[in-house]
PDB file of N, CA and C in Angstrom:
ATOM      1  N   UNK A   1     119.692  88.950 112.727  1.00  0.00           N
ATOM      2  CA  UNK A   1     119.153  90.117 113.408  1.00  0.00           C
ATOM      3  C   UNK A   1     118.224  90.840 112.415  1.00  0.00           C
ATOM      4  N   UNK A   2     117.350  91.244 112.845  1.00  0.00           N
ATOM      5  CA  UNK A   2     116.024  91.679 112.207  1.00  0.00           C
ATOM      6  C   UNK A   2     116.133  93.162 112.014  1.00  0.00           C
ATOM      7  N   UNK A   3     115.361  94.093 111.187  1.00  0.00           N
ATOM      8  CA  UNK A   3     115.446  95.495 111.369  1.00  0.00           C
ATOM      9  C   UNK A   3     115.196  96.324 112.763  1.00  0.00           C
ATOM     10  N   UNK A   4     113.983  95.473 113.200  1.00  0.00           N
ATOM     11  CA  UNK A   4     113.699  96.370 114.187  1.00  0.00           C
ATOM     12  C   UNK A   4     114.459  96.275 115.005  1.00  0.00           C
ATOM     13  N   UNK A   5     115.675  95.035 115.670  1.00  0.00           N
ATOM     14  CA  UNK A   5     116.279  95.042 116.784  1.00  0.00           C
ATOM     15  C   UNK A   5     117.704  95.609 116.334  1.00  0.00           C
ATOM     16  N   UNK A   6     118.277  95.899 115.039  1.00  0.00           N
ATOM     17  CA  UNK A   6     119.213  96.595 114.233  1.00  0.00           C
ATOM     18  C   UNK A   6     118.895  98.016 114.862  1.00  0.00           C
ATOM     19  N   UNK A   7     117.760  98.441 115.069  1.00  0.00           N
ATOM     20  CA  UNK A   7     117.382 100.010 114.966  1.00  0.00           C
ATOM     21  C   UNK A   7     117.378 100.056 116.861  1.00  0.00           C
ATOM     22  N   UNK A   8     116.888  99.117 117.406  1.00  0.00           N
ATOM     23  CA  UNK A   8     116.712  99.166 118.918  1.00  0.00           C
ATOM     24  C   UNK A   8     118.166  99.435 119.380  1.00  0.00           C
ATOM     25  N   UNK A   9     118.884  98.880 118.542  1.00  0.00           N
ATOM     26  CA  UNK A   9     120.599  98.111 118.709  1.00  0.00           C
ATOM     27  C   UNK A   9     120.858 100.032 118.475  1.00  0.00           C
ATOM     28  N   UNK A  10     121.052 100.538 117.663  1.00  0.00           N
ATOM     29  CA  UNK A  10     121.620 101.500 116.876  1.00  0.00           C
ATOM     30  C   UNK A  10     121.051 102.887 117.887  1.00  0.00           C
ATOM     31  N   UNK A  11     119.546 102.737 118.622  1.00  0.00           N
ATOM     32  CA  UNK A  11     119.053 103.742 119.516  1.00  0.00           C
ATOM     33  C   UNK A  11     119.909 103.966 120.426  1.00  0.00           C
ATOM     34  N   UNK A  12     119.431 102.492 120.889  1.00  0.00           N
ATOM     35  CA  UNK A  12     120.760 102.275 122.459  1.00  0.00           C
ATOM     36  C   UNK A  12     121.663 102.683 122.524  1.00  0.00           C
ATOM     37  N   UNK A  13     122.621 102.484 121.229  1.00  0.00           N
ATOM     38  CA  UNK A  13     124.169 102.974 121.289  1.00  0.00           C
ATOM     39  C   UNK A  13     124.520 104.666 121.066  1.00  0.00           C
ATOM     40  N   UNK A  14     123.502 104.792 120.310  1.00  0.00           N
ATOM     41  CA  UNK A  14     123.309 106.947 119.918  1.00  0.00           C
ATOM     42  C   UNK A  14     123.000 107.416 121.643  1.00  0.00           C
ATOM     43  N   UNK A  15     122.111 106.664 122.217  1.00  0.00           N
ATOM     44  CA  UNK A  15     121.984 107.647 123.443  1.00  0.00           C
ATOM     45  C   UNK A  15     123.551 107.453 124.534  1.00  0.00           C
ATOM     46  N   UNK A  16     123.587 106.110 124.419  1.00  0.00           N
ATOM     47  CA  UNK A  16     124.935 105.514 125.547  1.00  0.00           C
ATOM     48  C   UNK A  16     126.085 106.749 124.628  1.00  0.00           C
ATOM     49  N   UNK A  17     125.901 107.175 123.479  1.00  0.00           N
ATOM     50  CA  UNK A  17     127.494 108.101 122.865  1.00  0.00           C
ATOM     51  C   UNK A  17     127.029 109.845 123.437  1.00  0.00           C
ATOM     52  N   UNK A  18     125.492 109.429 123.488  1.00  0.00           N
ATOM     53  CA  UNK A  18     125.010 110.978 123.489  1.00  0.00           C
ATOM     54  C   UNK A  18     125.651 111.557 125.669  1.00  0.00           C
ATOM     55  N   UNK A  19     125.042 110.307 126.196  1.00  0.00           N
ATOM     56  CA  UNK A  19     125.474 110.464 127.164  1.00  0.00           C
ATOM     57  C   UNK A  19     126.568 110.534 127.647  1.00  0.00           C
ATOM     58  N   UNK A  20     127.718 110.038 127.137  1.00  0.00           N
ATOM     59  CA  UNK A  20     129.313 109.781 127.418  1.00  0.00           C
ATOM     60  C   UNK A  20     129.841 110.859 127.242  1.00  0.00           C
ATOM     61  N   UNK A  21     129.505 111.359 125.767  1.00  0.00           N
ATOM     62  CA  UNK A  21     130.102 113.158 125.518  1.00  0.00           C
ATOM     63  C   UNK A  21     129.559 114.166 126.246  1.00  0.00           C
ATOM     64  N   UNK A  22     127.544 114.173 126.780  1.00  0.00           N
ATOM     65  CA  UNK A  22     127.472 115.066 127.989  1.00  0.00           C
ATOM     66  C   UNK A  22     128.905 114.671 129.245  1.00  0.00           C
ATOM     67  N   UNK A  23     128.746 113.627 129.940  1.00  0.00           N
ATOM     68  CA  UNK A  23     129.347 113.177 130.943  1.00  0.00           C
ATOM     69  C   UNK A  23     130.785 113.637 130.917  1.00  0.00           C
ATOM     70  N   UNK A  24     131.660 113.430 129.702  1.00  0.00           N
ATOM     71  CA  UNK A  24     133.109 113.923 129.128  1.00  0.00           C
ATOM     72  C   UNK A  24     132.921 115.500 129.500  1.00  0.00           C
ATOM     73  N   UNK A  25     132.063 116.209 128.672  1.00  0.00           N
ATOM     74  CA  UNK A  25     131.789 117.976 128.979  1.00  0.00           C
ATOM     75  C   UNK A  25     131.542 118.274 130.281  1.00  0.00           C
ATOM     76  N   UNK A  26     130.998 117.223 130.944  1.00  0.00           N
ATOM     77  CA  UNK A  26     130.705 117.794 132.055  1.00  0.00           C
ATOM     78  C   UNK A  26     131.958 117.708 133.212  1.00  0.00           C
ATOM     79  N   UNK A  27     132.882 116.560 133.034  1.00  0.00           N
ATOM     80  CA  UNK A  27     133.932 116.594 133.624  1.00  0.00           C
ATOM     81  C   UNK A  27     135.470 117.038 133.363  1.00  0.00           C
ATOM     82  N   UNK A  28     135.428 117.379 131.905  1.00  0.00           N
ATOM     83  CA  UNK A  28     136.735 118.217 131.600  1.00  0.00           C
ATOM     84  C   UNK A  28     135.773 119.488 130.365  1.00  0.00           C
ATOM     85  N   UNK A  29     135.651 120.276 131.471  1.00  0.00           N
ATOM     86  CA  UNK A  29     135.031 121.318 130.661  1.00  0.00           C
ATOM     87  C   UNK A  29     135.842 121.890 129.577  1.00  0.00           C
ATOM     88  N   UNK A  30     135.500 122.827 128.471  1.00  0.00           N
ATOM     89  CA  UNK A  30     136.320 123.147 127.349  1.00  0.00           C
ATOM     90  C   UNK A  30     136.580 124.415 127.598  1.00  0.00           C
ATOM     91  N   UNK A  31     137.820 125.195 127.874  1.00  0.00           N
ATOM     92  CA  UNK A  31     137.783 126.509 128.016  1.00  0.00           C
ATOM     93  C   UNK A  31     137.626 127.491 126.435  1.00  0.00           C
ATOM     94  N   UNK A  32     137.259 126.959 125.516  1.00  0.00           N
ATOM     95  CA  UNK A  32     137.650 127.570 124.528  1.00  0.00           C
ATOM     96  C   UNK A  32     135.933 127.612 123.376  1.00  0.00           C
ATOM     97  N   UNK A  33     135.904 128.791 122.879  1.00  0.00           N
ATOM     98  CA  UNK A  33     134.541 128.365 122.575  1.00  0.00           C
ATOM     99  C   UNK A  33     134.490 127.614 121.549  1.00  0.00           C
ATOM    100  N   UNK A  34     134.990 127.639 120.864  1.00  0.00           N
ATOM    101  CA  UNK A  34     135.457 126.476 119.596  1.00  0.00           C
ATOM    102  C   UNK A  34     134.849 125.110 119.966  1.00  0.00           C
ATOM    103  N   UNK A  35     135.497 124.574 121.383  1.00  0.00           N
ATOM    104  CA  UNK A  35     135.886 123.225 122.116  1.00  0.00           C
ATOM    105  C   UNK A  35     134.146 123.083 122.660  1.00  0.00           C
ATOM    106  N   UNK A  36     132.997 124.116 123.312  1.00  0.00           N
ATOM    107  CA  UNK A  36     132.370 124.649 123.624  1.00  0.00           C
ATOM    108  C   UNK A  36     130.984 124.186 122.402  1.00  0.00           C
ATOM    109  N   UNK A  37     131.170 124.750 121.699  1.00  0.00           N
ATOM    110  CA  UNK A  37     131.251 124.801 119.995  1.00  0.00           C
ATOM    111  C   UNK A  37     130.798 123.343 119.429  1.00  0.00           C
ATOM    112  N   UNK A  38     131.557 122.945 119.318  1.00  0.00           N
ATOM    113  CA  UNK A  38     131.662 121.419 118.930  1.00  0.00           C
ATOM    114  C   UNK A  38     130.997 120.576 119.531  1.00  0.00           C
ATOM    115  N   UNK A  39     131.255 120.703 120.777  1.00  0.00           N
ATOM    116  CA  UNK A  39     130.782 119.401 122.024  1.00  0.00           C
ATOM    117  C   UNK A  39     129.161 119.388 121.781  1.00  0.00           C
ATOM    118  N   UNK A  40     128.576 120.923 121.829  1.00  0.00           N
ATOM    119  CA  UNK A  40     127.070 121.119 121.843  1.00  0.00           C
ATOM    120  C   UNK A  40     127.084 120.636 120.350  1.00  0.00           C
ATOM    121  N   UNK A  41     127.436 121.377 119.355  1.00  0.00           N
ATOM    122  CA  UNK A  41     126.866 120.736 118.275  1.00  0.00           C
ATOM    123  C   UNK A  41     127.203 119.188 117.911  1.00  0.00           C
ATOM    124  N   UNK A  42     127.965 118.044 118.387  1.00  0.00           N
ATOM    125  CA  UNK A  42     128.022 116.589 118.192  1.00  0.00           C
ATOM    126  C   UNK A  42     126.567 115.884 118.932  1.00  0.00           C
ATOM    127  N   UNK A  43     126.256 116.684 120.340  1.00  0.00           N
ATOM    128  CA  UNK A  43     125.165 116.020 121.371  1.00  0.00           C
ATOM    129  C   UNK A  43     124.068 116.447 120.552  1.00  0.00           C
ATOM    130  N   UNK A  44     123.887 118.042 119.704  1.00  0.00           N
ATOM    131  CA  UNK A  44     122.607 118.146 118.918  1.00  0.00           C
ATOM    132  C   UNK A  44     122.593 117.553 118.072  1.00  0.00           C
ATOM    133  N   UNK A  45     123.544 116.908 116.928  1.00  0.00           N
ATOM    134  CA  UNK A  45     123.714 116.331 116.166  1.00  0.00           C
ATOM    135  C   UNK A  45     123.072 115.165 116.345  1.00  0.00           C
ATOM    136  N   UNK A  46     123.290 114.225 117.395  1.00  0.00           N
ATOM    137  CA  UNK A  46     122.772 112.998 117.718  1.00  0.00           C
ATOM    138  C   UNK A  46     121.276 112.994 118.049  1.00  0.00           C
ATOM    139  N   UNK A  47     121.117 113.911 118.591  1.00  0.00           N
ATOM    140  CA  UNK A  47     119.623 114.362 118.763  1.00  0.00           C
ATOM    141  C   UNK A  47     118.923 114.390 118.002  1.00  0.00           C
ATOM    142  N   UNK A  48     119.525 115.034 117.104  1.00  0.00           N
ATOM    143  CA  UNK A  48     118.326 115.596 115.483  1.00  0.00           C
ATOM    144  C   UNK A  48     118.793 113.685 114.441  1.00  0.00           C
ATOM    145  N   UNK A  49     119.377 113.012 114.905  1.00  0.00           N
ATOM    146  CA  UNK A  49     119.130 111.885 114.241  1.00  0.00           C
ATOM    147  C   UNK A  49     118.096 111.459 115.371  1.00  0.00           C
ATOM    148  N   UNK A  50     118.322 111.106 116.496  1.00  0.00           N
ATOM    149  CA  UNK A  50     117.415 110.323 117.397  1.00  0.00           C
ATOM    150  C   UNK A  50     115.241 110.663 116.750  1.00  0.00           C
ATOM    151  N   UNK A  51     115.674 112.202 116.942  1.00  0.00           N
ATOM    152  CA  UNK A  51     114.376 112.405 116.641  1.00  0.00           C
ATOM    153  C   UNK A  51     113.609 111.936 115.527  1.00  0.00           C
ATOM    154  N   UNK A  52     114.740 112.386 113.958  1.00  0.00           N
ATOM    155  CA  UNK A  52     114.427 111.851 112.877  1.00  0.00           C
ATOM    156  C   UNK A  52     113.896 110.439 112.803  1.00  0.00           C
ATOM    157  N   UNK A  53     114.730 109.720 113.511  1.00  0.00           N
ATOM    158  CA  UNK A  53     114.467 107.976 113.461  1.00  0.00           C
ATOM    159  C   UNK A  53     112.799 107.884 114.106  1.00  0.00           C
ATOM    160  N   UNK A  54     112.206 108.833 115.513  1.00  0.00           N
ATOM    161  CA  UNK A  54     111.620 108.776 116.105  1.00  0.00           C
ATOM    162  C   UNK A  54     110.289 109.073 114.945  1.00  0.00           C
ATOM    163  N   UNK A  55     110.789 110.063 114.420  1.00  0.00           N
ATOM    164  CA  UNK A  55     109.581 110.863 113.061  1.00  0.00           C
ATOM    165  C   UNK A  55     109.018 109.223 112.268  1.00  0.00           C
ATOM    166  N   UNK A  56     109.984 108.918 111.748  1.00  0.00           N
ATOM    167  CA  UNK A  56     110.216 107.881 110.563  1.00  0.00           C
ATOM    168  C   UNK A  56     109.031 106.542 111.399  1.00  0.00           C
ATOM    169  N   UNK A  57     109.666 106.043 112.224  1.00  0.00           N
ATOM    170  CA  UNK A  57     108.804 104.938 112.946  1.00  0.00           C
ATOM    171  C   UNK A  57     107.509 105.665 113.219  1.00  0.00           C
ATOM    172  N   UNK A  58     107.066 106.546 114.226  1.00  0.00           N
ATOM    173  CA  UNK A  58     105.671 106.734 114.392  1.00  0.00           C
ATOM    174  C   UNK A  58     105.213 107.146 112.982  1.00  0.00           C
ATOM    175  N   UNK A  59     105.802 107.666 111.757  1.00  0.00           N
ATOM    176  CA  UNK A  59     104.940 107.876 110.535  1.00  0.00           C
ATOM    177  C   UNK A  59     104.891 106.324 109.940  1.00  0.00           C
ATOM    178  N   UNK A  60     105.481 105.337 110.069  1.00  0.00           N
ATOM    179  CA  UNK A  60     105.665 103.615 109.573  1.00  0.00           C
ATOM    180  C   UNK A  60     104.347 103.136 110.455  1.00  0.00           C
ATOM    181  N   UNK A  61     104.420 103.639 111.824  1.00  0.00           N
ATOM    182  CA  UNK A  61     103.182 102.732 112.675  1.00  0.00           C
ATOM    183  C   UNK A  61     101.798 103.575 112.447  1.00  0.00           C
ATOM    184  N   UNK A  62     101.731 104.890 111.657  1.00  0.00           N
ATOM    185  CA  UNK A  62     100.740 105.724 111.535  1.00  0.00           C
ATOM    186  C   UNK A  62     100.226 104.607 110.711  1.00  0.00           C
ATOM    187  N   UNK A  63     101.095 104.689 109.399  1.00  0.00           N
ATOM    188  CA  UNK A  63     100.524 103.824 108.301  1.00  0.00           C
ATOM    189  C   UNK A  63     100.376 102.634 108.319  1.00  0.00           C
ATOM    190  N   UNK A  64     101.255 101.866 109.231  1.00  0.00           N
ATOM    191  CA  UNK A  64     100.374 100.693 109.139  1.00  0.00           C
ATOM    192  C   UNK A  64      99.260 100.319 109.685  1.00  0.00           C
ATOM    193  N   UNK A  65      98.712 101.497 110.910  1.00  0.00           N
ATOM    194  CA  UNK A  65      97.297 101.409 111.754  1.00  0.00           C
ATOM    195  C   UNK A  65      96.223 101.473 110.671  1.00  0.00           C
ATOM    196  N   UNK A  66      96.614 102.916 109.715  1.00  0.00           N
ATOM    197  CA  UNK A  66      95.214 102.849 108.930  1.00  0.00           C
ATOM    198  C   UNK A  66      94.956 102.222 107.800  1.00  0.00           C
ATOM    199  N   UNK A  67      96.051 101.173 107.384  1.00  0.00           N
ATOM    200  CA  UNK A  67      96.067 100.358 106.421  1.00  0.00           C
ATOM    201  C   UNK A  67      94.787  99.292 106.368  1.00  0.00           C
TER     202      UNK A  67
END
């Protein structure tokens, strides 16, 4: 397995976890803000990697265009 399909592999699975914990919150809500708390910050958490990865590749394909 190659990098890029390692990273395709690793996208796929961050959004399928990102979605499962919305889907979990959305069906046993947390009465507690703590519980509240957490849930939002694990889904932003995954986010602010998703994006990072997103930064990293379009700055890799910037540079290799004007190479």
């Amino acid at each position: 397995m190659n990098q890029e399909q390692i990273l395709v592999k690793f996208i796929g699975k961050m959004k399928q976890q990102q979605a499962e914990l919305a889907e979990a919150s959305m069906l046993r809500p947390k009465h507690d803000l703590f519980g509240l708390g957490e849930a939002a910050g694990k889904y932003q958490g995954m986010q602010n990697a998703l994006d990072t990865l997103d930064d990293i590749i379009r700055d890799k394909d910037e540079k290799e265009r004007s190479a």
